[in-house]
C-alpha atoms as a PDB file:
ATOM      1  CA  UNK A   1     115.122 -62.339 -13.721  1.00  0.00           C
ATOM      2  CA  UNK A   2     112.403 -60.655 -15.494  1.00  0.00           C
ATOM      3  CA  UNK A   3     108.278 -60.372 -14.483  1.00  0.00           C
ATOM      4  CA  UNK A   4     106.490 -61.087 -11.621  1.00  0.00           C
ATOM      5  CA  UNK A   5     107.179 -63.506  -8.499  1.00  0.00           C
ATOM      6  CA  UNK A   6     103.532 -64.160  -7.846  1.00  0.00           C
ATOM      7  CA  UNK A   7      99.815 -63.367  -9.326  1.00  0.00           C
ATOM      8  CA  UNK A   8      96.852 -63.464  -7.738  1.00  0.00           C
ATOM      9  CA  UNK A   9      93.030 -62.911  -8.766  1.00  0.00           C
ATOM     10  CA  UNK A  10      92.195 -61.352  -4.977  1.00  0.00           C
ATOM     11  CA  UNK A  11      95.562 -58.740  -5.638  1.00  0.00           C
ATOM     12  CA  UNK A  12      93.770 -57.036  -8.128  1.00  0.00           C
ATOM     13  CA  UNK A  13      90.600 -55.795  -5.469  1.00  0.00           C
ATOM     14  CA  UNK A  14      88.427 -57.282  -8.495  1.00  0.00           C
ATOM     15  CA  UNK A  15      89.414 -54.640 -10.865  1.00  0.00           C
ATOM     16  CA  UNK A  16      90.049 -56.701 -13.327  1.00  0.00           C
ATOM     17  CA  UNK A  17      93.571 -56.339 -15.170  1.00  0.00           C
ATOM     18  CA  UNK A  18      96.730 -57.851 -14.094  1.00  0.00           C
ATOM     19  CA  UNK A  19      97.351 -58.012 -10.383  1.00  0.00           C
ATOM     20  CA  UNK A  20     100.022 -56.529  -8.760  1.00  0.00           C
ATOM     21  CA  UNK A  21     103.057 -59.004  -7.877  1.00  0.00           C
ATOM     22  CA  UNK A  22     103.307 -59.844  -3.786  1.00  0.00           C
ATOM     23  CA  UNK A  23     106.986 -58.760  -4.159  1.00  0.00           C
ATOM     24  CA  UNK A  24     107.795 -56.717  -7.281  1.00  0.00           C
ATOM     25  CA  UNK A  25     110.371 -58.196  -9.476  1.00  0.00           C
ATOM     26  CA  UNK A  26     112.474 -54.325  -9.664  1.00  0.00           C
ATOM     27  CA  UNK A  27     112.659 -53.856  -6.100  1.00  0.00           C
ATOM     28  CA  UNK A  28     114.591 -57.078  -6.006  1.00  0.00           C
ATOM     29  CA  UNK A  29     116.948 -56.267  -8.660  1.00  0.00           C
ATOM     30  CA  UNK A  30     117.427 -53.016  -6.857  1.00  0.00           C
ATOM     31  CA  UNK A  31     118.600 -55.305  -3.905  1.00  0.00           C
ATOM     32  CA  UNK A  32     120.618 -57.587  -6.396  1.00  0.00           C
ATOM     33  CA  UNK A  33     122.578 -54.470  -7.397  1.00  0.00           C
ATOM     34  CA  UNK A  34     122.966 -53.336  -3.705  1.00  0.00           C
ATOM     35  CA  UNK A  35     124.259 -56.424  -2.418  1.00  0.00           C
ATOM     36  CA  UNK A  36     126.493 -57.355  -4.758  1.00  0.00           C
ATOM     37  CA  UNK A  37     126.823 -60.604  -6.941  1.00  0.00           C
ATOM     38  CA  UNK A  38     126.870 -63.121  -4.627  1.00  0.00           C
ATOM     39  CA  UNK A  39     124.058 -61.657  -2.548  1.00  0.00           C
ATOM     40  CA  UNK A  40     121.621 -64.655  -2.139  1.00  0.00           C
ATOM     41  CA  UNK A  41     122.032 -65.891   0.703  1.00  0.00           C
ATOM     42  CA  UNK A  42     122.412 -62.289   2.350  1.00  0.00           C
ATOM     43  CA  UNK A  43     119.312 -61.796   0.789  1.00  0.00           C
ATOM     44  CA  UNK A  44     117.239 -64.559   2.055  1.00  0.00           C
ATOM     45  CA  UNK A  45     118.164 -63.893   5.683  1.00  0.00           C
ATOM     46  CA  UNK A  46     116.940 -60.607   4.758  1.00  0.00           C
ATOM     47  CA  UNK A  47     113.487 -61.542   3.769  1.00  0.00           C
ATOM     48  CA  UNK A  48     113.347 -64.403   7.005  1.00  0.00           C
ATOM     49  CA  UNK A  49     114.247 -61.679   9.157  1.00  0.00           C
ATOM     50  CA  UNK A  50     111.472 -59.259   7.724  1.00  0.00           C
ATOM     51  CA  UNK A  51     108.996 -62.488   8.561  1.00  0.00           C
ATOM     52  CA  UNK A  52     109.818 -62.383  11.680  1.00  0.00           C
ATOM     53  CA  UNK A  53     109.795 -59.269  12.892  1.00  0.00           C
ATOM     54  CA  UNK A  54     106.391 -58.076  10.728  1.00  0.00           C
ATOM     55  CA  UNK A  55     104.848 -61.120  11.892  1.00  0.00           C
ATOM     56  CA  UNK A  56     104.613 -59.402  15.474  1.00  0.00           C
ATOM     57  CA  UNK A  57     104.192 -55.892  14.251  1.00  0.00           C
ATOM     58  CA  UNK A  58     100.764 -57.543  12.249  1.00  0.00           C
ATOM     59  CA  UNK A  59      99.939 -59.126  15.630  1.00  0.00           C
ATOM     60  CA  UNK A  60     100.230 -55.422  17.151  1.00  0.00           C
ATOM     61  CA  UNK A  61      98.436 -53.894  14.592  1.00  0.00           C
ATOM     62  CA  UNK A  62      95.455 -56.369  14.885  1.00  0.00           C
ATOM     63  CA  UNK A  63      95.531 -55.462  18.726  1.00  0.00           C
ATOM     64  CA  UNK A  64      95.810 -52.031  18.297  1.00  0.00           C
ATOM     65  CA  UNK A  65      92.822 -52.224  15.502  1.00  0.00           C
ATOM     66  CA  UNK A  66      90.454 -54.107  18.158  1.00  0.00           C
ATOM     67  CA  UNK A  67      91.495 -51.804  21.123  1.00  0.00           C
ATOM     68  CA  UNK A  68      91.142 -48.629  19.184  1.00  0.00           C
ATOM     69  CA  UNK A  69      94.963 -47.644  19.973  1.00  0.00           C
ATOM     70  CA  UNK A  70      95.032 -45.003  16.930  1.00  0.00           C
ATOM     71  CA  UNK A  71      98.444 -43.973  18.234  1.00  0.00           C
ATOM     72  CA  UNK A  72     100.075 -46.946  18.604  1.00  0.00           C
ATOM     73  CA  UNK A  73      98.599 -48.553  15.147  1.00  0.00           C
ATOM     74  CA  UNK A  74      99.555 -45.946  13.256  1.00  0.00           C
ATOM     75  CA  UNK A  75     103.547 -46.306  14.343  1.00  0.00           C
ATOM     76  CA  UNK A  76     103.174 -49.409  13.943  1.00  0.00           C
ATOM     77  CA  UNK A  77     101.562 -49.585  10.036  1.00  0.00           C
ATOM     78  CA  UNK A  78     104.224 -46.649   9.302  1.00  0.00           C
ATOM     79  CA  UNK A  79     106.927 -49.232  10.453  1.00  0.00           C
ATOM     80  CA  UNK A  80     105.672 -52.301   8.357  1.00  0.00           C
ATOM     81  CA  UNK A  81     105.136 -49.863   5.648  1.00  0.00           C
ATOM     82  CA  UNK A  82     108.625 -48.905   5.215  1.00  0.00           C
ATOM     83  CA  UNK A  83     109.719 -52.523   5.587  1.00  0.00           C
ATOM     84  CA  UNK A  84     107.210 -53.647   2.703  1.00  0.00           C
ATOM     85  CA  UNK A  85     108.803 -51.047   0.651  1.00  0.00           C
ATOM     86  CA  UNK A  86     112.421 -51.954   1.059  1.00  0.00           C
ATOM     87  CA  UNK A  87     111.294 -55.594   0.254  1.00  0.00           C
ATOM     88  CA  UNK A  88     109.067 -54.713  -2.762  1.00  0.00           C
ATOM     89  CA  UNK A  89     105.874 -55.655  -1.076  1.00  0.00           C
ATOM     90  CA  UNK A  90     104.086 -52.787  -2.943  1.00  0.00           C
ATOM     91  CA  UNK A  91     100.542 -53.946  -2.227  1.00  0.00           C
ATOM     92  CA  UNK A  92     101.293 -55.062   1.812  1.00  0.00           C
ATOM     93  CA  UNK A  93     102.664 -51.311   1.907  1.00  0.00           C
ATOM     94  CA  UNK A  94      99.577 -49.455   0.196  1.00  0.00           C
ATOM     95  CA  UNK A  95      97.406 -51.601   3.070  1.00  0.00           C
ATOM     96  CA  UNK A  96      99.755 -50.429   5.355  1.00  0.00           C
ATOM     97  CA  UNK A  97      99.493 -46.772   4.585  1.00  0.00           C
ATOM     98  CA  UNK A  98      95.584 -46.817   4.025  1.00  0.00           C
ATOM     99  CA  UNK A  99      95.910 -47.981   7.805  1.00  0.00           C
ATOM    100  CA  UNK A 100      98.042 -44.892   9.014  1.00  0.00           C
ATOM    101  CA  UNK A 101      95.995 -42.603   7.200  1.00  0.00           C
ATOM    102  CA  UNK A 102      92.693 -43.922   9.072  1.00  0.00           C
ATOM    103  CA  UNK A 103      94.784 -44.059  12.473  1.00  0.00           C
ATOM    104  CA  UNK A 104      95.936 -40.800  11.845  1.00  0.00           C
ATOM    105  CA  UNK A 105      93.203 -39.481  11.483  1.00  0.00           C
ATOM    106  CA  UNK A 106      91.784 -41.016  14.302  1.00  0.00           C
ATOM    107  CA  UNK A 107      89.280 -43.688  12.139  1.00  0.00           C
ATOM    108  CA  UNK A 108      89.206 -47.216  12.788  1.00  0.00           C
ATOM    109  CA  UNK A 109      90.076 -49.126   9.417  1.00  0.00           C
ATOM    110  CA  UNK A 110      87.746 -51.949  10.565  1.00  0.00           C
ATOM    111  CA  UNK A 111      88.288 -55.441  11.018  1.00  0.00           C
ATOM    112  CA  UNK A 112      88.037 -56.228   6.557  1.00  0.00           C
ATOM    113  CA  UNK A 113      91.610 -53.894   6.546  1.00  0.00           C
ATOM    114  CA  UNK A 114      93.029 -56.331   9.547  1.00  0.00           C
ATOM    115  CA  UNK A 115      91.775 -59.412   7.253  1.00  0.00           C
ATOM    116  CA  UNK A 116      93.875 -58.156   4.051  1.00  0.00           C
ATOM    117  CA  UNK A 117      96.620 -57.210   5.650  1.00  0.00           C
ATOM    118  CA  UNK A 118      96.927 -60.668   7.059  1.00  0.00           C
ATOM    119  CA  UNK A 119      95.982 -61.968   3.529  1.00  0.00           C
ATOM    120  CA  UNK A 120      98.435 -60.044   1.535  1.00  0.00           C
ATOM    121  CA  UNK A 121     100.922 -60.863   4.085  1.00  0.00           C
ATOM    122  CA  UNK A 122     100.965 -64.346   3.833  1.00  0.00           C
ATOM    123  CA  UNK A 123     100.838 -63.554   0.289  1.00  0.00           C
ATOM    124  CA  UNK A 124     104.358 -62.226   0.180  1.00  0.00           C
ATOM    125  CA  UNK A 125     105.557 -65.035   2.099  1.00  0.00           C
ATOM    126  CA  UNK A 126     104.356 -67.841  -0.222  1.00  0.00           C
ATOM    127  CA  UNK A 127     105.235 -65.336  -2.942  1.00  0.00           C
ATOM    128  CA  UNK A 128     108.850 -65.475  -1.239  1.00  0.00           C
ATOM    129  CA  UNK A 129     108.814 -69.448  -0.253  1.00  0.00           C
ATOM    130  CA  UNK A 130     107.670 -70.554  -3.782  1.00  0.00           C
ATOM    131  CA  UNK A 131     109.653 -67.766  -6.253  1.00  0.00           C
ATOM    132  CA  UNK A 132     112.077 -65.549  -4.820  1.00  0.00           C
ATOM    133  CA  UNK A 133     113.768 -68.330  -2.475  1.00  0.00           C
ATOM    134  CA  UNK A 134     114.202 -70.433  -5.145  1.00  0.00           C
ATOM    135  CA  UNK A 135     115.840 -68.260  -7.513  1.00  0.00           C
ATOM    136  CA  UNK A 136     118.282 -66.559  -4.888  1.00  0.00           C
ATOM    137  CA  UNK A 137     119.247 -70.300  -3.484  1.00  0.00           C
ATOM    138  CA  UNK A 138     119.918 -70.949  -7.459  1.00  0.00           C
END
């Protein structure tokens, strides 16, 4: 299993170049080779259960955004951070950590960082649905 799991002209911030992948083809070798051979199933309850769960910490972050909860949102972008990471959600995770750095130091990322985040989030989940389901249910 070799490349990228999904491409997308709005990854790449217009830059140009070659976007970055929603989920990054390494990290889930590096979870291939932590699981253990027969891993795919293990594996796609992992990814459901990260949907889940970072569905309501996006939901808190949105609310924390809108009620200026600097505190609270940046816990809660340092927690989906570390979850995108795990999963190879590289880009979800650097909108995650632009969004502690702002909280932390006590900026408002504005309402455009909420709209990405959600964007680049349902991103990885087609990303997942399409690609990366597919080849661990193979």
């Amino acid at each position: 299993m070799h490349g990228r799991f999904w491409r997308s002209s709005e990854a790449d911030g217009g830059g140009g170049g070659t976007p970055e992948p929603a989920i990054a083809s390494d990290a889930l070798e590096r979870l291939r080779e932590l699981a253990g051979d027969d891993c795919g199933e293990f594996l796609i309850d992992l990814f459901e259960e990260f949907f889940t769960t970072s569905r309501e910490i996006v939901d808190e972050m949105t609310a924390n955004q809108r009620d200026a909860n600097f505190v609270e949102l940046r816990k809660s972008t340092h927690t989906l951070k570390g979850a995108a990471l795990n999963l190879g959600a590289n880009v979800l995770a650097a909108l995650c950590k632009e969004g502690e750095v702002a909280a932390k130091d006590g900026r408002d990322p504005g309402r455009a960082w909420v709209d990405q985040v959600e964007a680049e989030f349902a991103r990885v989940r087609v990303a997942f649905e399409s690609d990366v389901k597919v080849q661990l249910s193979a």
